[in-house]
Protein backbone atom coordinates (compact mmCIF):
# COMPACT_ATOMS: atom_id res chain seq x y z
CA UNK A 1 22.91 75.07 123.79
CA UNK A 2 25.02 74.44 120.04
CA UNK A 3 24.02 70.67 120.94
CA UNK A 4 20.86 70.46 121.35
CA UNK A 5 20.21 72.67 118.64
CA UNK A 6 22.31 70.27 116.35
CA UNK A 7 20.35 67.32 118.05
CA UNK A 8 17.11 68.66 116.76
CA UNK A 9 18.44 69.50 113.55
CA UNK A 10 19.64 66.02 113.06
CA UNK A 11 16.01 64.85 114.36
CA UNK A 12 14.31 67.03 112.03
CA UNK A 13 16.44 65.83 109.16
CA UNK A 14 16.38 61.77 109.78
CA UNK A 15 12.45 62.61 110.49
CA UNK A 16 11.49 63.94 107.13
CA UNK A 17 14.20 61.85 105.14
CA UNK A 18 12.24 58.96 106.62
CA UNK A 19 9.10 60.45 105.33
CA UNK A 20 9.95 59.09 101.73
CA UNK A 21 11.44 55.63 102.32
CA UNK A 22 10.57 52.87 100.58
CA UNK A 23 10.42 49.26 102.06
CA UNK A 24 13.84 48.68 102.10
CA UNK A 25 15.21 51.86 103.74
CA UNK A 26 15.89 53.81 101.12
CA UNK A 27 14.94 57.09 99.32
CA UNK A 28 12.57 55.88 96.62
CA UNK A 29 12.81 57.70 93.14
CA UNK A 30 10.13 58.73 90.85
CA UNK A 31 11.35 55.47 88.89
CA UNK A 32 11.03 53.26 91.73
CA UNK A 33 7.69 54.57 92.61
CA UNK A 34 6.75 54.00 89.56
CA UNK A 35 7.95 50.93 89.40
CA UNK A 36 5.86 49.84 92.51
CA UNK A 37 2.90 50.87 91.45
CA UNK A 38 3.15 49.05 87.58
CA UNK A 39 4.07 45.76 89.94
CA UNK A 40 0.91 46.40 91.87
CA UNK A 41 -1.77 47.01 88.77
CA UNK A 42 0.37 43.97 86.87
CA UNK A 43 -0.89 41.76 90.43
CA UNK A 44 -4.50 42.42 89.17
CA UNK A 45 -5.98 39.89 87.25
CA UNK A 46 -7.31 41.78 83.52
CA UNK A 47 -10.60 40.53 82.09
CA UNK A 48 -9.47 39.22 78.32
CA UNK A 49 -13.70 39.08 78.04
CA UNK A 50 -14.25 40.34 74.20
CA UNK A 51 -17.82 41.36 75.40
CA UNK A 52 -18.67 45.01 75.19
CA UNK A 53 -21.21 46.29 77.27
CA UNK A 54 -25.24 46.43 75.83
CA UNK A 55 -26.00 49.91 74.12
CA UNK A 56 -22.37 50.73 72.91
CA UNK A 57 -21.89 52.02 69.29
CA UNK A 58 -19.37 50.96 66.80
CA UNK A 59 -17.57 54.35 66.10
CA UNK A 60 -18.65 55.56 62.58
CA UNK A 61 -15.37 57.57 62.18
CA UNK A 62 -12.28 56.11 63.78
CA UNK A 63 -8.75 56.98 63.39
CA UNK A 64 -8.29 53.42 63.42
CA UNK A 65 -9.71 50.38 62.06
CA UNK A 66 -10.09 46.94 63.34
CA UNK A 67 -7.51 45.10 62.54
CA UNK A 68 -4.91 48.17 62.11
CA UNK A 69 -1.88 47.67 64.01
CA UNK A 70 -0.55 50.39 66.53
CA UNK A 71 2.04 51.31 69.18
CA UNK A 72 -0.02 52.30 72.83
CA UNK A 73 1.29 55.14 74.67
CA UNK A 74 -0.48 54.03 77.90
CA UNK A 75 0.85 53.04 81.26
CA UNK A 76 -2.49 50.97 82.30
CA UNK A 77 -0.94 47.74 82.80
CA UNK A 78 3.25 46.88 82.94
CA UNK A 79 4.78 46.56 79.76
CA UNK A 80 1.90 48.48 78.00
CA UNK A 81 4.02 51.94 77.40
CA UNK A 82 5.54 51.07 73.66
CA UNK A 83 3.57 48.29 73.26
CA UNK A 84 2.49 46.80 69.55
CA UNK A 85 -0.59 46.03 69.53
CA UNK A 86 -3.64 45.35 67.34
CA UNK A 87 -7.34 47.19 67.40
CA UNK A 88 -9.83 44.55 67.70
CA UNK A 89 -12.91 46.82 68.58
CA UNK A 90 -13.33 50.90 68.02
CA UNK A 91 -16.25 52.69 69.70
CA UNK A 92 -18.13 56.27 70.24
CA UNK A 93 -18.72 57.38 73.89
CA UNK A 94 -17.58 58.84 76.60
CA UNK A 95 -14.39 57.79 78.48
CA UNK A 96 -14.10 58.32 82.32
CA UNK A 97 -10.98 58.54 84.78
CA UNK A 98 -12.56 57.23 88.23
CA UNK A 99 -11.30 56.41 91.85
CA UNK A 100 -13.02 53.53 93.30
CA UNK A 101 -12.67 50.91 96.21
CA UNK A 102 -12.64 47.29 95.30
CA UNK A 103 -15.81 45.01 96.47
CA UNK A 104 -12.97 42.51 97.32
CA UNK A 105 -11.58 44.41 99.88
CA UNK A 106 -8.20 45.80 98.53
CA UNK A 107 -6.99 49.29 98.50
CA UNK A 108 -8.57 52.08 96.87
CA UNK A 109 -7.52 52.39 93.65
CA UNK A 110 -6.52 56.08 92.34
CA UNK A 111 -7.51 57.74 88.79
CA UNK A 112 -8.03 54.16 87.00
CA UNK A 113 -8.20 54.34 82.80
CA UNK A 114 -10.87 53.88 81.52
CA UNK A 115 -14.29 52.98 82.62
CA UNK A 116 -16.74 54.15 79.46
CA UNK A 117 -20.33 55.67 79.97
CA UNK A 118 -21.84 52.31 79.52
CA UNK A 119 -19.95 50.44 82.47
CA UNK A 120 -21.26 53.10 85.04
CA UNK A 121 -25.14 51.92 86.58
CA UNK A 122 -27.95 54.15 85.43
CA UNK A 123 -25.34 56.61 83.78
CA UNK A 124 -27.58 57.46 81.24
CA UNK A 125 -27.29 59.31 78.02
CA UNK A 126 -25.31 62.26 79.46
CA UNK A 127 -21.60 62.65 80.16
CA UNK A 128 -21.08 62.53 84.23
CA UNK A 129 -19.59 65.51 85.72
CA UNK A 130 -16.35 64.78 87.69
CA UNK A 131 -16.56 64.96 91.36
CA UNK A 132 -19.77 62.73 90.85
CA UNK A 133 -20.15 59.05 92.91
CA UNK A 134 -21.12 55.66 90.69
CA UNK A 135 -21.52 52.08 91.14
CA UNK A 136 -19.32 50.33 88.51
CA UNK A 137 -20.57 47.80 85.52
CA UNK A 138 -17.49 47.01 84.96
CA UNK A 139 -15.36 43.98 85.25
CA UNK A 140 -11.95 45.34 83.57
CA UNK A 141 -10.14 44.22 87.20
CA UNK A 142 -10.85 41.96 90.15
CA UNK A 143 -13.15 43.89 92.63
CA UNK A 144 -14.37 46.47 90.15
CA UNK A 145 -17.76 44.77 89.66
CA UNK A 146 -20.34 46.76 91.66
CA UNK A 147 -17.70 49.17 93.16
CA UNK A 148 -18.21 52.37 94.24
CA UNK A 149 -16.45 55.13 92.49
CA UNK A 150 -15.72 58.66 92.12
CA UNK A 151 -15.59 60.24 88.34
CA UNK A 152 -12.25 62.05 87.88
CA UNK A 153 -12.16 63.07 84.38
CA UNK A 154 -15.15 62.89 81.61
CA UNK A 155 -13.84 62.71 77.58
CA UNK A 156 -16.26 62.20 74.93
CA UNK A 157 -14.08 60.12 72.38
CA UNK A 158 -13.34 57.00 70.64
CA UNK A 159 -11.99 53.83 72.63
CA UNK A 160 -10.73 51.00 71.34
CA UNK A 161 -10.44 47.44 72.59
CA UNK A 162 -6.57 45.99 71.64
CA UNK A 163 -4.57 43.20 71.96
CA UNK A 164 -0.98 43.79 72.28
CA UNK A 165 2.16 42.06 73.61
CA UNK A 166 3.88 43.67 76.70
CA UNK A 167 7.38 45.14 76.30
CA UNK A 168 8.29 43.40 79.40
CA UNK A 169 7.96 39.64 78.26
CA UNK A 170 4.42 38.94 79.98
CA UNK A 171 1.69 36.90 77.92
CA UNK A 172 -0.39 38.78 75.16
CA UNK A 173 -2.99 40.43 76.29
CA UNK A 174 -6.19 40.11 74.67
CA UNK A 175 -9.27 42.41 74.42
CA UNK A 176 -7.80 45.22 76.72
CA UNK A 177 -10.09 47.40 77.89
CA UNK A 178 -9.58 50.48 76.86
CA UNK A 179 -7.26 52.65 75.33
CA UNK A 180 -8.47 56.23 73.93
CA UNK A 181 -7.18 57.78 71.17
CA UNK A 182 -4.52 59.86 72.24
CA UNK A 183 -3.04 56.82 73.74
CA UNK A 184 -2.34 55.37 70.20
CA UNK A 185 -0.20 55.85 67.42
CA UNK A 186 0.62 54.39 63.88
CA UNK A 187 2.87 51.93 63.85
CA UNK A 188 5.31 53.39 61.02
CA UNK A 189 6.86 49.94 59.86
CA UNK A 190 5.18 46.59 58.76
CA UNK A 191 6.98 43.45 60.32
């Protein structure tokens, strides 16, 4: 009986450690995860395209300017967290957090930032409730063109368009698209 209780315990225990594996056996961290996922999004090709999308406004009052330089707080791309970077474009609408599949058949991709009211088909003048379903405009990322997607979060706010240079040696990025405020600070010291 005291063995084949301990044989299911043991079961039990290499069943659910299991659960949480990564690819190479072992128990992934928060870090590692983390890790995996920034090597996945850094896999996507980013649009550099300094086009903005018809109908967007030039914020009137921006914390900051074109041409200010800032530090991104952001983990949209690897080596973004920490960046430097430089605002190239600042603009007034509403920012959205969405879940969409790619048209090019990869996996679905989970609370993406940001897609703005004016990259989501027949969106209106209104901010989009979340829980709501969209076709994309947008062509931030391979597949996201025509995508469907569901809104996550809704913040009326400024976005900016930067270019920074990742803190993990990749190429400058140009014309990211986007960062919102809260994303950015001042950078404190002039090189």
């Amino acid at each position: 009986m005291n063995k084949r209780i301990v044989s299911l315990c043991l079961a039990t225990v290499l069943l659910t450690s299991s659960c949480d594996r990564g690819a190479n056996g072992h128990a992934e961290t928060a870090a590692e995860k983390e890790n995996a996922e920034m090597g996945m999004m850094s896999m996507h090709h980013h649009s550099d395209s300094g086009e903005v999308p018809k109908g967007l406004r030039e914020a009137e009052h921006p914390t900051y300017h074109v041409g200010d330089t800032v530090v991104i707080h952001a983990k949209h791309m690897a080596g973004m967290d920490g960046a430097t970077g430089k605002v190239v474009g600042a603009y007034d609408t509403v920012a959205y957090s969405v879940t969409y599949t790619p048209t090019d058949g990869g996996k679905p991709v989970r609370n993406h930032k940001w897609v703005i009211q004016e990259e989501i088909k027949d969106a209106g003048n209104q901010p989009l409730e979340p829980g709501q379903n969209v076709i994309l405009e947008a062509d931030h990322m391979e597949g996201m063109m025509g995508a469907q997607a569901t809104i996550e979060t809704a913040d009326r706010t400024t976005v900016y368009m930067v270019d920074y240079i990742p803190t993990n040696g990749g190429a400058p990025v140009t014309n990211h698209k986007w960062v919102v405020e809260r994303e950015l600070s001042e950078r404190l010291y002039k090189s």
